[in-house]
Protein backbone atom coordinates (compact mmCIF):
# COMPACT_ATOMS: atom_id res chain seq x y z
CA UNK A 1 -50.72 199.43 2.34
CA UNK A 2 -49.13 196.65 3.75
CA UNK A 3 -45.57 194.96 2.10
CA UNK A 4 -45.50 191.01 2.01
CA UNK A 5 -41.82 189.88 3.49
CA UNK A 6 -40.41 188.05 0.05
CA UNK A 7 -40.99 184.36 0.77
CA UNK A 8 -38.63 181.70 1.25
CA UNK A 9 -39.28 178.30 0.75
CA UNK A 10 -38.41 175.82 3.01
CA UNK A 11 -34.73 173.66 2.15
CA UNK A 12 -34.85 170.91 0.25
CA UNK A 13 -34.17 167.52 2.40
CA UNK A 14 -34.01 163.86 0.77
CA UNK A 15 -37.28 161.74 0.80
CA UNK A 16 -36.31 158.64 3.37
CA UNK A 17 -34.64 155.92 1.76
CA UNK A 18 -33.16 158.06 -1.18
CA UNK A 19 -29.84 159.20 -1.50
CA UNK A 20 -28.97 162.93 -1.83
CA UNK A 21 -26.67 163.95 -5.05
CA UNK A 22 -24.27 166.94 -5.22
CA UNK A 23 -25.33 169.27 -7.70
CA UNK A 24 -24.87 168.63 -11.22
CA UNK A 25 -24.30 164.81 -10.92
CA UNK A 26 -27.67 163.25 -11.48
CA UNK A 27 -30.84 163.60 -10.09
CA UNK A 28 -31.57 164.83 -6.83
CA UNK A 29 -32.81 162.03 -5.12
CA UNK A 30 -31.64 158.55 -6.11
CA UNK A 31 -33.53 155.35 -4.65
CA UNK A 32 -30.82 153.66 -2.66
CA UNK A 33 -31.58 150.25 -3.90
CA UNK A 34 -31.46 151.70 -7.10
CA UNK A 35 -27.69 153.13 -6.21
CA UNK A 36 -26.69 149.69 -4.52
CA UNK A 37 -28.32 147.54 -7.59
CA UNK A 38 -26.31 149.57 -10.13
CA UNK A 39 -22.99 149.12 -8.55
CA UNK A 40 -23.78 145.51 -7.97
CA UNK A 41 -23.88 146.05 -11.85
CA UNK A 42 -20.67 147.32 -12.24
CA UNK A 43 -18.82 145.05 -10.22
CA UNK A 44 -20.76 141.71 -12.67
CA UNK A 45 -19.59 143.93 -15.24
CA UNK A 46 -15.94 144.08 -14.09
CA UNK A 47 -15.75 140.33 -13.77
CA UNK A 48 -17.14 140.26 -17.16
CA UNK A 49 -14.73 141.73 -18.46
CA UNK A 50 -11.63 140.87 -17.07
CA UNK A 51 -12.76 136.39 -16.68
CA UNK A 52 -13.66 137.42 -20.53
CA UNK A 53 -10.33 138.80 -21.25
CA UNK A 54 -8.71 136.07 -19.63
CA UNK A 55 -10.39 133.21 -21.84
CA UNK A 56 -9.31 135.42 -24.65
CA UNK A 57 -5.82 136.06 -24.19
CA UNK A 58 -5.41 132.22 -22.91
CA UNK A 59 -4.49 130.36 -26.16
CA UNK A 60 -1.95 133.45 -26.49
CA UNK A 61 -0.43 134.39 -23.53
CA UNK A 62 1.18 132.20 -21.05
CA UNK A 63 -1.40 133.48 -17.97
CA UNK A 64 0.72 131.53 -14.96
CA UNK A 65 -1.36 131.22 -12.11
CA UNK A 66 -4.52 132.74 -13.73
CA UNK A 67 -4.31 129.40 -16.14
CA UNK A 68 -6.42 127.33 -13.83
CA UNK A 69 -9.69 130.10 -14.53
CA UNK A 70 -9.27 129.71 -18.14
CA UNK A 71 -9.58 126.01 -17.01
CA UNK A 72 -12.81 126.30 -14.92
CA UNK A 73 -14.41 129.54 -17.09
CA UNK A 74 -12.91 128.44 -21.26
CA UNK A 75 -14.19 124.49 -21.06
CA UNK A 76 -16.88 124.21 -18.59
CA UNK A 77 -18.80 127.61 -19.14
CA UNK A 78 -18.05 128.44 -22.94
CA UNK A 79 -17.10 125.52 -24.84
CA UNK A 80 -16.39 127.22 -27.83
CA UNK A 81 -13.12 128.79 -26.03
CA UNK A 82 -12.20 132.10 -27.69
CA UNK A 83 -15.53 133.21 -28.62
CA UNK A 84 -17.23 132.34 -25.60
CA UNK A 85 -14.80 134.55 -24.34
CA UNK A 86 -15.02 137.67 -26.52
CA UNK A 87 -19.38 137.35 -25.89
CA UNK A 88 -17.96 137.46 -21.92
CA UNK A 89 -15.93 140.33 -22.88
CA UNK A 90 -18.55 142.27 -24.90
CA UNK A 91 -21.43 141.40 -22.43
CA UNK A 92 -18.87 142.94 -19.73
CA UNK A 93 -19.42 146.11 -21.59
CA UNK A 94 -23.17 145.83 -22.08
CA UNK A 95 -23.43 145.37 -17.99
CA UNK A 96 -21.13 148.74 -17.52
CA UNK A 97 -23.38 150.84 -19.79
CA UNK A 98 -27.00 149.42 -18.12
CA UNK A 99 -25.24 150.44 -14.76
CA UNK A 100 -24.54 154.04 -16.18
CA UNK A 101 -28.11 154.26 -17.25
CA UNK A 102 -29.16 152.90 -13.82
CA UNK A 103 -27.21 155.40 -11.61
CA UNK A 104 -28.26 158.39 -14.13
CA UNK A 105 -31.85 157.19 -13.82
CA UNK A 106 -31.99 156.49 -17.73
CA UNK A 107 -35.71 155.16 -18.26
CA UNK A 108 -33.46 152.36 -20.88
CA UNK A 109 -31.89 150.95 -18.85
CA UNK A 110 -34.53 150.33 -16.56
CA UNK A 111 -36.60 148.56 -18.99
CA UNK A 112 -33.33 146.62 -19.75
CA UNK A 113 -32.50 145.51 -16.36
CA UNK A 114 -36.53 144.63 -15.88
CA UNK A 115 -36.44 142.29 -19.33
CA UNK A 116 -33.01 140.70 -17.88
CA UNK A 117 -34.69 139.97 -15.03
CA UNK A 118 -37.87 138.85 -16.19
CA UNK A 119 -35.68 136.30 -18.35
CA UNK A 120 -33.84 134.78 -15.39
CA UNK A 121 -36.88 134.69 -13.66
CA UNK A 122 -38.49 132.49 -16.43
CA UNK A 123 -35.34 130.81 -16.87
CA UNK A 124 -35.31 129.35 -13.02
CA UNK A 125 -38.53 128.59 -13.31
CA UNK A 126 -39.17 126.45 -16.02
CA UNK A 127 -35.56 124.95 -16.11
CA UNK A 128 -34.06 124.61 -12.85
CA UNK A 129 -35.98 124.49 -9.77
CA UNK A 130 -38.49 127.55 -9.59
CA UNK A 131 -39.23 128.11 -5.58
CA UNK A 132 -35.45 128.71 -4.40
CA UNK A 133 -33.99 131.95 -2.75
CA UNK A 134 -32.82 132.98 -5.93
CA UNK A 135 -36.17 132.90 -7.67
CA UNK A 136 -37.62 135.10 -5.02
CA UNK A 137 -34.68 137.61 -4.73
CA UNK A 138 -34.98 138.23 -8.36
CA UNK A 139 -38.71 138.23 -8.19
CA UNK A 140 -37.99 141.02 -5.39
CA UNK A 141 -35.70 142.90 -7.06
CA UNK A 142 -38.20 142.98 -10.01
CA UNK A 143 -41.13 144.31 -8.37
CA UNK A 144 -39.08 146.49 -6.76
CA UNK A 145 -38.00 148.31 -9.79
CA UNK A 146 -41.60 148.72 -11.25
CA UNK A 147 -42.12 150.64 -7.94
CA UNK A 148 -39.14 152.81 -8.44
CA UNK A 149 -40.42 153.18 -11.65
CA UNK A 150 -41.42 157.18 -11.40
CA UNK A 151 -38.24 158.45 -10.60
CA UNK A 152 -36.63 157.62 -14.07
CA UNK A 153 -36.62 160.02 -16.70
């Protein structure tokens, strides 16, 4: 009668071009561009919300220095002032919660980010000029995410 050593499988490593996660934080194995595109995310968020804060608080505050954004982001951008502001501010938050969802791999936020994209896709094409970088980084971007696709739960 011959005994079988117990087996041991071999260690897990991270696929190429994903990025390993410490234990309890995520998945396993993150795409990188999905890592990178989600705090990309966050940092459009941030702006967001602080340029949206700013054309808020304008009419209120005295802002100093930070008087010539409201100049540049409350007339030329959102010419209904206060509210433009306040959809900057609450869109700020919308961007922070589809980067959440993107760096936990949340199958929403996906989806989300692939519609947002899709729509400034169509938007550059059919109203500004449709063959420029842009067009083609977002159209990159966009197929890259349906190839990531799988590793969303």
């Amino acid at each position: 009668m011959s005994v079988r050593p117990p087996y041991h499988a071999p260690p897990m490593r991270p696929m190429p071009g994903t990025v390993a996660v410490h234990a309890g934080f995520g998945h396993p194995h993150r795409p990188i561009g999905v890592a990178i595109l989600s705090v990309l995310v966050v940092l459009i968020g941030v702006g967001a919300l602080v340029i949206g804060l700013i054309v808020l608080l304008a009419p209120t505050v005295a802002l100093g220095p930070l008087g010539g954004l409201v100049t540049i982001f409350g007339e030329n951008v959102f010419t209904v002032g206060p509210l433009g502001g306040a959809g900057m501010f609450l869109g700020g938050f919308i961007l922070l919660s589809v980067a959440n969802g993107l760096w936990h791999q949340e199958l929403w936020a996906l989806a989300l980010c692939a519609v947002a994209l899709f729509a400034a896709e169509a938007v550059i094409f059919f109203f500004f000029l449709p063959f420029t970088y842009l067009f083609f980084v977002l159209l990159g971007l966009f197929v890259y995410l349906l190839a990531v696709r799988k590793s969303f739960s």
